[in-house]
C-alpha atoms as a PDB file:
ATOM      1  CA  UNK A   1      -1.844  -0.245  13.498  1.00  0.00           C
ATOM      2  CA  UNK A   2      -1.474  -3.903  14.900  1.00  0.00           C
ATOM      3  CA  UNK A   3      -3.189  -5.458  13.028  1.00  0.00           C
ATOM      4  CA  UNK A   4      -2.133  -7.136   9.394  1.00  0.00           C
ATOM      5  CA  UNK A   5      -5.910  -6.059   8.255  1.00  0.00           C
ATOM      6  CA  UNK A   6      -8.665  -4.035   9.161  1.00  0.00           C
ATOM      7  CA  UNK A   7     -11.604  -2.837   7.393  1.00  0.00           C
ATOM      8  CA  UNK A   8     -14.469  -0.398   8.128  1.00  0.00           C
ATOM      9  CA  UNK A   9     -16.843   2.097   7.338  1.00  0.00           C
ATOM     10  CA  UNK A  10     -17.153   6.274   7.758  1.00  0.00           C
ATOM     11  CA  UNK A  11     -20.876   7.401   7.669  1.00  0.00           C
ATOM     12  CA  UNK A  12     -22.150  10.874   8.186  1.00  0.00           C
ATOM     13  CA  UNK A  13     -21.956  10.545  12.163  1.00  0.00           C
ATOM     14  CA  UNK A  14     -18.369   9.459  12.087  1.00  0.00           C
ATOM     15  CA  UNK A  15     -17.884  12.358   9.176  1.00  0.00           C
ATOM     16  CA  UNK A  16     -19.115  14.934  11.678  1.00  0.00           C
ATOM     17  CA  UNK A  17     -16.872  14.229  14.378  1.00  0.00           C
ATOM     18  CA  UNK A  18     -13.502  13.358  12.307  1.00  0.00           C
ATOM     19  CA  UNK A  19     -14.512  17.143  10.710  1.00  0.00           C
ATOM     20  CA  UNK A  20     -15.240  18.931  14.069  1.00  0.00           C
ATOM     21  CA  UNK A  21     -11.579  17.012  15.297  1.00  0.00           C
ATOM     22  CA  UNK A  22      -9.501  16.909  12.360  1.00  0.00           C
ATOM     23  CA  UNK A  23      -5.610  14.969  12.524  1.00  0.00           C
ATOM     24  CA  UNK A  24      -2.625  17.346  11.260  1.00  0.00           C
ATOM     25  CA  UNK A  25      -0.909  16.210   8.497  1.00  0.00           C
ATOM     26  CA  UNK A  26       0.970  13.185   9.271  1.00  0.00           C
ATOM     27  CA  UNK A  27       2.086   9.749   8.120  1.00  0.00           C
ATOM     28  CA  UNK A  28       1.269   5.692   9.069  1.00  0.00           C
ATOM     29  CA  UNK A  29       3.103   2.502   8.613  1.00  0.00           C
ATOM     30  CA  UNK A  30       0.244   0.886   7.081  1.00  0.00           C
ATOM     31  CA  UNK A  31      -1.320   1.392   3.627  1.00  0.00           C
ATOM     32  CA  UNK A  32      -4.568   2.744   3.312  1.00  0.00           C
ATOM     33  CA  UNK A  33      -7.551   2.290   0.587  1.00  0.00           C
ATOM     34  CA  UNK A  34     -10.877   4.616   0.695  1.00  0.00           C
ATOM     35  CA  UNK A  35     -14.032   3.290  -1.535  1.00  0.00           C
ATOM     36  CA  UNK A  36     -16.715   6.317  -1.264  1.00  0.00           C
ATOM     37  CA  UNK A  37     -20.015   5.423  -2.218  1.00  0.00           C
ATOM     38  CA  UNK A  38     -21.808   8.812  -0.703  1.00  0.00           C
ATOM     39  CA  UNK A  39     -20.561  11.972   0.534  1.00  0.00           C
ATOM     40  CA  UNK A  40     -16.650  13.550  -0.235  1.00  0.00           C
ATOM     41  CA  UNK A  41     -13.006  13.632   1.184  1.00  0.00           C
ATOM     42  CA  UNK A  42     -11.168  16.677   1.467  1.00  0.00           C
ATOM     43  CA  UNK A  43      -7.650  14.873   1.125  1.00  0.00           C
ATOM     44  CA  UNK A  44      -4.662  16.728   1.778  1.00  0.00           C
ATOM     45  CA  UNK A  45      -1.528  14.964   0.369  1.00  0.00           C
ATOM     46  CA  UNK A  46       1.775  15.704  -1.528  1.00  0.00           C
ATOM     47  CA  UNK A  47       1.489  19.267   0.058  1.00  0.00           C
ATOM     48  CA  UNK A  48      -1.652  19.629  -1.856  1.00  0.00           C
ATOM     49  CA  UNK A  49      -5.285  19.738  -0.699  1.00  0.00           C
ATOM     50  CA  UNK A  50      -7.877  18.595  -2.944  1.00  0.00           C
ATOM     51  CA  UNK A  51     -11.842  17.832  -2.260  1.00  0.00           C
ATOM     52  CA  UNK A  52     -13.540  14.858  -4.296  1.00  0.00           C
ATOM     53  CA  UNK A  53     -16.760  13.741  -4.111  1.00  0.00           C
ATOM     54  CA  UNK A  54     -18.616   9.823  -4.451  1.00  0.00           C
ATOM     55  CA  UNK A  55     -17.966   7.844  -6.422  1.00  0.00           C
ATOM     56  CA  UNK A  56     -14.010   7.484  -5.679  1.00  0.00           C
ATOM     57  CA  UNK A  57     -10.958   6.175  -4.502  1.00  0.00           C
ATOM     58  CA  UNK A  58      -8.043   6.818  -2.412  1.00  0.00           C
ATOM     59  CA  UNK A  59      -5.424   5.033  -2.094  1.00  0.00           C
ATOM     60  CA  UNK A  60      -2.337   6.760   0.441  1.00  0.00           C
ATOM     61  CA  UNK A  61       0.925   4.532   0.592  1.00  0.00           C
ATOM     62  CA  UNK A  62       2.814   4.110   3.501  1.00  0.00           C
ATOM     63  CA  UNK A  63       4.558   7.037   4.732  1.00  0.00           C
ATOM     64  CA  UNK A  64       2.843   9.568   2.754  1.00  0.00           C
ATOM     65  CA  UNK A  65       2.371  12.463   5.145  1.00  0.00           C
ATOM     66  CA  UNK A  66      -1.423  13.634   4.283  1.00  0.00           C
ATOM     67  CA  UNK A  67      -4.571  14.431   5.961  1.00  0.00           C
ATOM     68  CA  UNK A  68      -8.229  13.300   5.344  1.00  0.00           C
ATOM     69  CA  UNK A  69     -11.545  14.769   6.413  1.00  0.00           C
ATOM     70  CA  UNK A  70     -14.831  13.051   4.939  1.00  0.00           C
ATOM     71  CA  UNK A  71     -17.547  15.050   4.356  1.00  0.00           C
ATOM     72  CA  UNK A  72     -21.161  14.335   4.161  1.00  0.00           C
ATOM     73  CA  UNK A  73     -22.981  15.492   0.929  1.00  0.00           C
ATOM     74  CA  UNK A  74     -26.912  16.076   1.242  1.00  0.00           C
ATOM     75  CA  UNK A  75     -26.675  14.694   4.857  1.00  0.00           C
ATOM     76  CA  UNK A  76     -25.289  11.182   3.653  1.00  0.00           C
ATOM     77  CA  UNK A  77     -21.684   9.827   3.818  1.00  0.00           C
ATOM     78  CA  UNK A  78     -20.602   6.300   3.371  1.00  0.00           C
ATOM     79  CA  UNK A  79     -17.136   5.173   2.872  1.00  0.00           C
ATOM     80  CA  UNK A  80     -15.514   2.464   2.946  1.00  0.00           C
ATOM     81  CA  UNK A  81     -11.848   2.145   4.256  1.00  0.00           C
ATOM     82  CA  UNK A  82      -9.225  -0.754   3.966  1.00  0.00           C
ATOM     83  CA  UNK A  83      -5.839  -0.730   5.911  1.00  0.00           C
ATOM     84  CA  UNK A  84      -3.623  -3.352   5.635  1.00  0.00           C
ATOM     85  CA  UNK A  85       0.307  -3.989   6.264  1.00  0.00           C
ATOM     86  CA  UNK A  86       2.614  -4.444   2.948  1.00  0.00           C
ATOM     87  CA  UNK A  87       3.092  -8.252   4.090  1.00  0.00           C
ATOM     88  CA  UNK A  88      -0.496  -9.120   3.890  1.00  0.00           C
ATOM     89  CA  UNK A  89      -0.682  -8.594  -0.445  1.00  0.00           C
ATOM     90  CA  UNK A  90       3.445  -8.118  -0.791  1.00  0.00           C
ATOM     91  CA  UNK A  91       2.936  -9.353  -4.697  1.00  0.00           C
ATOM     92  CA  UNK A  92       1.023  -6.069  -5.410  1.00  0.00           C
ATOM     93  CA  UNK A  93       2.386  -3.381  -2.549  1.00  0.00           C
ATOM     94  CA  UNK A  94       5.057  -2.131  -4.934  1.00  0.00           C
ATOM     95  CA  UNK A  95       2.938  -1.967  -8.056  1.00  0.00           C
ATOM     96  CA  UNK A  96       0.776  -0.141  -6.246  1.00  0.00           C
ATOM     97  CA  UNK A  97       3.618   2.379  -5.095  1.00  0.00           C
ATOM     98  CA  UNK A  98       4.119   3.048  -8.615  1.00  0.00           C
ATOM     99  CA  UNK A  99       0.437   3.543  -9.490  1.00  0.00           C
ATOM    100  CA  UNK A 100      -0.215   5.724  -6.863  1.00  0.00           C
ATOM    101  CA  UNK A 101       2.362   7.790  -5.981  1.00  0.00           C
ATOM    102  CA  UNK A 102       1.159  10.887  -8.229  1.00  0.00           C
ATOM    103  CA  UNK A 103      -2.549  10.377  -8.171  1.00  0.00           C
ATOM    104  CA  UNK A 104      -3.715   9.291  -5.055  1.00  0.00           C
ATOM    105  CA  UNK A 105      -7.126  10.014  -6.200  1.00  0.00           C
ATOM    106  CA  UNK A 106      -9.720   8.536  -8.428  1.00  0.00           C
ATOM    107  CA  UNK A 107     -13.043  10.091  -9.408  1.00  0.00           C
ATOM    108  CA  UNK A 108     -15.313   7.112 -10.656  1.00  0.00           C
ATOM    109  CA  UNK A 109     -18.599   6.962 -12.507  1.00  0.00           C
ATOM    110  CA  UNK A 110     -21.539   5.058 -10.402  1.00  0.00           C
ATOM    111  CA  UNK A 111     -22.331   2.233 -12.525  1.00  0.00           C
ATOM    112  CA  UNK A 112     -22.487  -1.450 -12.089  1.00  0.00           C
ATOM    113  CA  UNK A 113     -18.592  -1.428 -12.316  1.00  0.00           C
ATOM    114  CA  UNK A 114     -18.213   0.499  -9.647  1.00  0.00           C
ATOM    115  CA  UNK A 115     -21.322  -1.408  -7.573  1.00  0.00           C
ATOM    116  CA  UNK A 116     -18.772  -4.479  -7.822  1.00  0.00           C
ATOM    117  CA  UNK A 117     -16.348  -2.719  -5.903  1.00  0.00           C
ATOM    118  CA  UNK A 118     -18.862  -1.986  -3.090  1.00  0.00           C
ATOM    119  CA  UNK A 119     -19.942  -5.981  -3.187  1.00  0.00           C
ATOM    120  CA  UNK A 120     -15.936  -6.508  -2.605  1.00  0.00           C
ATOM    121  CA  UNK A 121     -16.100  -4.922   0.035  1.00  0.00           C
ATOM    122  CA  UNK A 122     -18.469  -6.097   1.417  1.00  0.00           C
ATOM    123  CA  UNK A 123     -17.887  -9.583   0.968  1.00  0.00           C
ATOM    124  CA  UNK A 124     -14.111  -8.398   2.453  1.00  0.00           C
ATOM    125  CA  UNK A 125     -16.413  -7.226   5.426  1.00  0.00           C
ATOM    126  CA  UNK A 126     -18.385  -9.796   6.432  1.00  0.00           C
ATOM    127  CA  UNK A 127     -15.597 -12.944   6.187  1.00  0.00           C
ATOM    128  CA  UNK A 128     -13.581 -10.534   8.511  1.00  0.00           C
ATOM    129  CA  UNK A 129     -16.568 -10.565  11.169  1.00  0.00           C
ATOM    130  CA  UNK A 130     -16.586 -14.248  10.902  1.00  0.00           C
ATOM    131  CA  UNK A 131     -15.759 -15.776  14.516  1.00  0.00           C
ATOM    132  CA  UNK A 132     -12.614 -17.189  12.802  1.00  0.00           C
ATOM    133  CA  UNK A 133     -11.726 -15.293   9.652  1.00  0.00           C
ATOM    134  CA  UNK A 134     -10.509 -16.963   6.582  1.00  0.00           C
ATOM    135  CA  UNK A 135      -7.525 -14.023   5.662  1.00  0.00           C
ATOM    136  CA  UNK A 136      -6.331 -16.218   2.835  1.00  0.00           C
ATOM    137  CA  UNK A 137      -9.931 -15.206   0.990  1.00  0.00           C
ATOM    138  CA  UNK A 138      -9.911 -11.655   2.735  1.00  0.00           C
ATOM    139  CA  UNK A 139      -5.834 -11.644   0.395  1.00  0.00           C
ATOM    140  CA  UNK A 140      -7.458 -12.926  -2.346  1.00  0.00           C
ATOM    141  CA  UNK A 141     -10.674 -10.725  -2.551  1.00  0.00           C
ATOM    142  CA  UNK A 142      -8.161  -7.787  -1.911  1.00  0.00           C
ATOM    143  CA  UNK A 143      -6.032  -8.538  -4.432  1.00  0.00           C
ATOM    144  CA  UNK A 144      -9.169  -8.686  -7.175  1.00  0.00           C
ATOM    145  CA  UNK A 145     -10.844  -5.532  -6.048  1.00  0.00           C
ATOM    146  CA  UNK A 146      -6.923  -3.461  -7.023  1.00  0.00           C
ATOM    147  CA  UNK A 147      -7.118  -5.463  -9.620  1.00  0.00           C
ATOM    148  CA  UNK A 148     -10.811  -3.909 -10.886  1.00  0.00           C
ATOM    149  CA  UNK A 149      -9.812  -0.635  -9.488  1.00  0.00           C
ATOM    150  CA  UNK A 150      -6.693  -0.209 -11.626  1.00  0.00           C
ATOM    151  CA  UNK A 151      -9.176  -1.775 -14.292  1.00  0.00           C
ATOM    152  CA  UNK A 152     -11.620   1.280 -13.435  1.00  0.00           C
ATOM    153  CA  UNK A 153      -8.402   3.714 -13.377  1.00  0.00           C
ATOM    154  CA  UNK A 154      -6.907   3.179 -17.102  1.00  0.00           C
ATOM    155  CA  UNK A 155     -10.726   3.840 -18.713  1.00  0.00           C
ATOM    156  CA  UNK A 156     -10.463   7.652 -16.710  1.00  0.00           C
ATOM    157  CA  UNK A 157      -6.653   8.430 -17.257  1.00  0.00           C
ATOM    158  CA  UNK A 158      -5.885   6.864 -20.372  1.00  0.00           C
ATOM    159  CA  UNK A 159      -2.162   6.829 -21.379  1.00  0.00           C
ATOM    160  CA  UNK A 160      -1.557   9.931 -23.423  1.00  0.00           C
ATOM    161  CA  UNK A 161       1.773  11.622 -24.316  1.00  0.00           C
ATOM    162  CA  UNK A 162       0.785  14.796 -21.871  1.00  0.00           C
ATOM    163  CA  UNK A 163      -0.218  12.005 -19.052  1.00  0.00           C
ATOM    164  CA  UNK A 164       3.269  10.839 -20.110  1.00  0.00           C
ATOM    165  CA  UNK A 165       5.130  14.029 -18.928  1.00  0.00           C
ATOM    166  CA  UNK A 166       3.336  14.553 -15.647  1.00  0.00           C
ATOM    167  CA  UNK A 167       4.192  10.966 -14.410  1.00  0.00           C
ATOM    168  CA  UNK A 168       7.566  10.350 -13.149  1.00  0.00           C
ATOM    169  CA  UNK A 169       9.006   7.273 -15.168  1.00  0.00           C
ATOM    170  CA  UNK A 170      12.373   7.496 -13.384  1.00  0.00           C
ATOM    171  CA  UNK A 171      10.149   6.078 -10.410  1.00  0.00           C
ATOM    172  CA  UNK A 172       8.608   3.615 -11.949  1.00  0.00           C
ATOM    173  CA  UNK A 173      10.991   1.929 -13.884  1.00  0.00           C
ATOM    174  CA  UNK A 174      13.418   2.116 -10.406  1.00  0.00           C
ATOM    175  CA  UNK A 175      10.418  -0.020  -8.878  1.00  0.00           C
ATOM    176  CA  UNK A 176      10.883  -2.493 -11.916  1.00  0.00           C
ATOM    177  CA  UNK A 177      14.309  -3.221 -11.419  1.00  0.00           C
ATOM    178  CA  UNK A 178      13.917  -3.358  -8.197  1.00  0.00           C
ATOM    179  CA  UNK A 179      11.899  -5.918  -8.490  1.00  0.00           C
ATOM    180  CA  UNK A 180      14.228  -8.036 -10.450  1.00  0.00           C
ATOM    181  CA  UNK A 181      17.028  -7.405  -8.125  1.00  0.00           C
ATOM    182  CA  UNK A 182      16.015  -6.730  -4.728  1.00  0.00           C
ATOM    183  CA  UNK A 183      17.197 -10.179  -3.867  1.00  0.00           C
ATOM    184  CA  UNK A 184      20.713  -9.216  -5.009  1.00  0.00           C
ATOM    185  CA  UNK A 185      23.452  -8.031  -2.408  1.00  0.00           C
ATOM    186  CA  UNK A 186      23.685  -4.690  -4.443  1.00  0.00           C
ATOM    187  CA  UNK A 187      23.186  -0.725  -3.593  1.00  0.00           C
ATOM    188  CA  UNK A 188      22.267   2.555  -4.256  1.00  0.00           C
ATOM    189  CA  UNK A 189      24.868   2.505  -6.883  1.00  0.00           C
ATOM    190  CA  UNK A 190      23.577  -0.370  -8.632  1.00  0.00           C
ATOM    191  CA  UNK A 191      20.157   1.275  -9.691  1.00  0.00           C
ATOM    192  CA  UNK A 192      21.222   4.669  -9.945  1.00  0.00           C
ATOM    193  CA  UNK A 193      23.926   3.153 -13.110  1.00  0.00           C
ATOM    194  CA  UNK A 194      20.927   1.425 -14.338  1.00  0.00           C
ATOM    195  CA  UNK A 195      18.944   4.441 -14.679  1.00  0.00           C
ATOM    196  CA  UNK A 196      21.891   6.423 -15.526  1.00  0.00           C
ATOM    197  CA  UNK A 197      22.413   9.144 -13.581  1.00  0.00           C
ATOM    198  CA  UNK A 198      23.640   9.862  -9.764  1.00  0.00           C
ATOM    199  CA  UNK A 199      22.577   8.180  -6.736  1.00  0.00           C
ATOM    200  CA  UNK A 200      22.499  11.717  -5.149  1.00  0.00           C
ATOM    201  CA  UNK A 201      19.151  12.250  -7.989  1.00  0.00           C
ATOM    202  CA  UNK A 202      17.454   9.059  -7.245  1.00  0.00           C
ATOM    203  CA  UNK A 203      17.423   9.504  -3.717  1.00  0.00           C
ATOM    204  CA  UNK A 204      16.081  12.935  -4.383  1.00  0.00           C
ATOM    205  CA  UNK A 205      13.394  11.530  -6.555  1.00  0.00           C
ATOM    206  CA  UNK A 206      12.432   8.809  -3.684  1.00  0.00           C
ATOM    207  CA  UNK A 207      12.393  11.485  -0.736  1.00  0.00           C
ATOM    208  CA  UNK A 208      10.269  13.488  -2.884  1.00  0.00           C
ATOM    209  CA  UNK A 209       7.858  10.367  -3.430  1.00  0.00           C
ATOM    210  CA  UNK A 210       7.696   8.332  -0.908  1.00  0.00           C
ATOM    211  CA  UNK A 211      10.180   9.941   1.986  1.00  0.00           C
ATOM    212  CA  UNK A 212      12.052   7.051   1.727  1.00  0.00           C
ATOM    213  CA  UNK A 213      15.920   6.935   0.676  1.00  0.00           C
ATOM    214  CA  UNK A 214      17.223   4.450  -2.073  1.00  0.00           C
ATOM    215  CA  UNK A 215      18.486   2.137   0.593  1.00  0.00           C
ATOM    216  CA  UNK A 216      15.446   2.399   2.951  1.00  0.00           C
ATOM    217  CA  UNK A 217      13.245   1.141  -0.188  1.00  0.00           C
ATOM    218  CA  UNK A 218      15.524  -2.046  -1.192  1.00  0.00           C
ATOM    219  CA  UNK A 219      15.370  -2.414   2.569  1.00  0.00           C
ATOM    220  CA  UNK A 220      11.864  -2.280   2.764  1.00  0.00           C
ATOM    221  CA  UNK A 221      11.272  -4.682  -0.118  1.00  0.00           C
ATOM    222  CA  UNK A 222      13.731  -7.127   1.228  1.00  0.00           C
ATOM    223  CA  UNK A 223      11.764  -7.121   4.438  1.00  0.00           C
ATOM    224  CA  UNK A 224       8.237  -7.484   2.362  1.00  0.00           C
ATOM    225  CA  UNK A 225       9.718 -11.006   0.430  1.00  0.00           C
ATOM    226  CA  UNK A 226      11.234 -12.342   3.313  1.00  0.00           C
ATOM    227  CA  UNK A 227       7.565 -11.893   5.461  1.00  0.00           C
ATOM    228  CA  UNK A 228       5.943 -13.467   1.837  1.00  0.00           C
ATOM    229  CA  UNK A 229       8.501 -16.512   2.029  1.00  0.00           C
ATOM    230  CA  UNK A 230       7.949 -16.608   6.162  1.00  0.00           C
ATOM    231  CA  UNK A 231       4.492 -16.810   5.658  1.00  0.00           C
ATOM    232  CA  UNK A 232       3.979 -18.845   2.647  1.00  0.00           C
ATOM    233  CA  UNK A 233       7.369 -21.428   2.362  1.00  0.00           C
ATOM    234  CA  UNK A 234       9.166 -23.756   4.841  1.00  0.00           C
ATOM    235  CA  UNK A 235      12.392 -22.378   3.842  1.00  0.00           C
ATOM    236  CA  UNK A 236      14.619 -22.296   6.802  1.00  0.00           C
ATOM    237  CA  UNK A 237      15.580 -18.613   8.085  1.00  0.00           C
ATOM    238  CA  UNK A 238      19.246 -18.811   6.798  1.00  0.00           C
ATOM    239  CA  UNK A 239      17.373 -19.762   3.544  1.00  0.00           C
ATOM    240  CA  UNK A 240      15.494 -16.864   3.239  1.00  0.00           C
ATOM    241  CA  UNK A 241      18.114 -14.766   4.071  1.00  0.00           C
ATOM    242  CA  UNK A 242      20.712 -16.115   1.694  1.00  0.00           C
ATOM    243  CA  UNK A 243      18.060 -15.492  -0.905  1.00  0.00           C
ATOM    244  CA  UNK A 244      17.469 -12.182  -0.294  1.00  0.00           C
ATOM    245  CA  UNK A 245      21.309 -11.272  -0.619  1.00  0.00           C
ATOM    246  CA  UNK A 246      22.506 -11.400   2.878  1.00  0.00           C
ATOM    247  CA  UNK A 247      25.888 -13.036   4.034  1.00  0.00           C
ATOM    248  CA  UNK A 248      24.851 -13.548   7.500  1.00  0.00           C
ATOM    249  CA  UNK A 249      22.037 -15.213   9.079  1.00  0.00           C
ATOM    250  CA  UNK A 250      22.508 -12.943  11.881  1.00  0.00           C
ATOM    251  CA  UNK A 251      22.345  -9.805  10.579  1.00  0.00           C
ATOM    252  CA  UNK A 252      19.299 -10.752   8.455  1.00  0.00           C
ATOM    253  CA  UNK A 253      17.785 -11.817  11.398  1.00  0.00           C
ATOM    254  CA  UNK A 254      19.380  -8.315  13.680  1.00  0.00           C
ATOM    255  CA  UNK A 255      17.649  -6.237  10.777  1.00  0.00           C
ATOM    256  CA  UNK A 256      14.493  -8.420  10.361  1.00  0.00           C
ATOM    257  CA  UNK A 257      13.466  -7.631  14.105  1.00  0.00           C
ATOM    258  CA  UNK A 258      15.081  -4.276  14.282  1.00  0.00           C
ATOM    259  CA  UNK A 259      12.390  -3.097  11.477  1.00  0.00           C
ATOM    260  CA  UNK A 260       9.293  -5.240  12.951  1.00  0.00           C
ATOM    261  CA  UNK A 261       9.584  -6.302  16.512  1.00  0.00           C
ATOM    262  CA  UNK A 262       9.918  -9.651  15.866  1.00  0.00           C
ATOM    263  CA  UNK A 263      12.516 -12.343  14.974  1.00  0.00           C
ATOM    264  CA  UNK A 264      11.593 -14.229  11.845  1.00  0.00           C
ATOM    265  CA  UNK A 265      10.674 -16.995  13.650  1.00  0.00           C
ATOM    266  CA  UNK A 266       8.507 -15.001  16.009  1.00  0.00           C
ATOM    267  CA  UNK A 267       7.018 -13.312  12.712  1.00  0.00           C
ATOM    268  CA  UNK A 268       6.216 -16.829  11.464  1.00  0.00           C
ATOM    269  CA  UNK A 269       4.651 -18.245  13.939  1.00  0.00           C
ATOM    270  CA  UNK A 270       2.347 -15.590  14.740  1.00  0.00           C
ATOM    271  CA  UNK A 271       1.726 -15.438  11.286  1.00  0.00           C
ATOM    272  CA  UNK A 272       1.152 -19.180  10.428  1.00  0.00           C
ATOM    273  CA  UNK A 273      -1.752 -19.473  13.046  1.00  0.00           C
ATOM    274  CA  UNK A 274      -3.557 -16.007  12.178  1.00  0.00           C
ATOM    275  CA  UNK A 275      -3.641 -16.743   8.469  1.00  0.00           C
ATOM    276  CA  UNK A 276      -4.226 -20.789   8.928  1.00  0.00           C
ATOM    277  CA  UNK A 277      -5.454 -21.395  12.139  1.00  0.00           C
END
């Protein structure tokens, strides 16, 4: 995907053809968020295939291989779908890694909490068919709707202590301090002492997730912060690079491009007059 946002909508047309044509299983560089108001998914994803049916979500991180088919139920289908690059909400892309990564989907009950999330979305919808789009409202709506959709999530899967054992805390609390020290020059080592056990087992544990290595991840949040402090500070490029732990300008700026075709400069320019033009 180009583009830093995109939303739109599956009805039972689109349904019929994505079923009579359906993608293997595969993976994207963007994240993904499904709203379904009518109609069902058949969703395969962590190498298991499971159908759902409105009112739900679906939320696939980046690089999860999976596969989706909507279905129309009683000849209606009407879905909404969100993608979006990890720059464009980088506050909440991790949180939502660790939300997500072992229930990708979220049968809802229709009722007025639910009709909220459809009236996000559509508000998201129509300031994105403006001539000139406002994206800092399109973040900001984005950012609410998670928020009422993790809201909507804790009243169906309360904590319990057999929730507990299903969920993989190792994840999680790797994505915490990662969060505290991704801006630190430190490796694989560094989190896999804080979690106490081997690097060799936390790599495992992120391959199995997210088919990402230990390294890969801190990469890819170091890449999400510095976009966020592109986008949103006038800190100079050897600035941002010095506070996300690298020695050299240079390579910051070698491994900036290297992972999204553009020099940080390039980045925030482009950037700059999409979001504030």
């Amino acid at each position: 995907m180009n583009k830093l946002f995109h939303i739109f909508k599956v009805d039972e047309a689109e349904a019929e053809t994505i079923a009579t044509q359906p993608d293997e299983p595969h993976n994207h560089d963007f994240e993904e968020l499904l709203i379904g108001v009518e109609g069902g998914l058949e969703h395969f994803i962590d190498f298991n295939s499971k159908t759902i049916e409105a009112p739900f979500v679906s939320f696939i991180t980046k690089g999860k291989v999976h596969r989706i088919i909507p279905k129309a139920i009683n000849g209606k289908c009407d879905i909404w779908g969100i993608r979006f690059k990890s720059e464009f909400i980088p506050e909440s892309t991790f949180q939502l890694y660790s939300l997500y990564h072992n229930q990708a989907n979220l049968k809802l009950k229709s009722d007025y909490c639910f009709q909220r999330l459809t009236s996000l979305c559509e508000m998201i919808y129509d300031e994105s068919q403006q001539n000139t789009p406002n994206y800092g409202i399109i973040r900001q709506l984005l950012s609410v709707l998670f928020t009422m959709v993790e809201v909507e999530r804790k009243k169906e899967t309360p904590t319990d202590a057999s929730l507990e054992k299903t969920q993989n805390t190792t994840f999680k609390n790797f994505l915490s301090i990662l969060d505290d020290n991704y801006h630190r020059p430190v490796g694989v080592e560094f989190y896999a002492e804080k979690l106490f056990m081997s690097s060799r087992n936390l790599n495992i544990i992120c391959q199995n997730i997210l088919e990402q290595s230990v390294s890969e991840l801190i990469e890819t949040r170091k890449l999400i912060e510095a976009k966020n402090l592109l986008v949103s500070t006038d800190k100079s490029i050897s600035e941002i690079a010095y506070d996300l732990g690298y020695n050299e300008n240079s390579y910051f700026s070698n491994v900036f491009k290297k992972k999204s075709g553009q020099s940080p400069s390039e980045f925030r320019e482009d950037m700059k007059k999409l979001l504030f033009s």
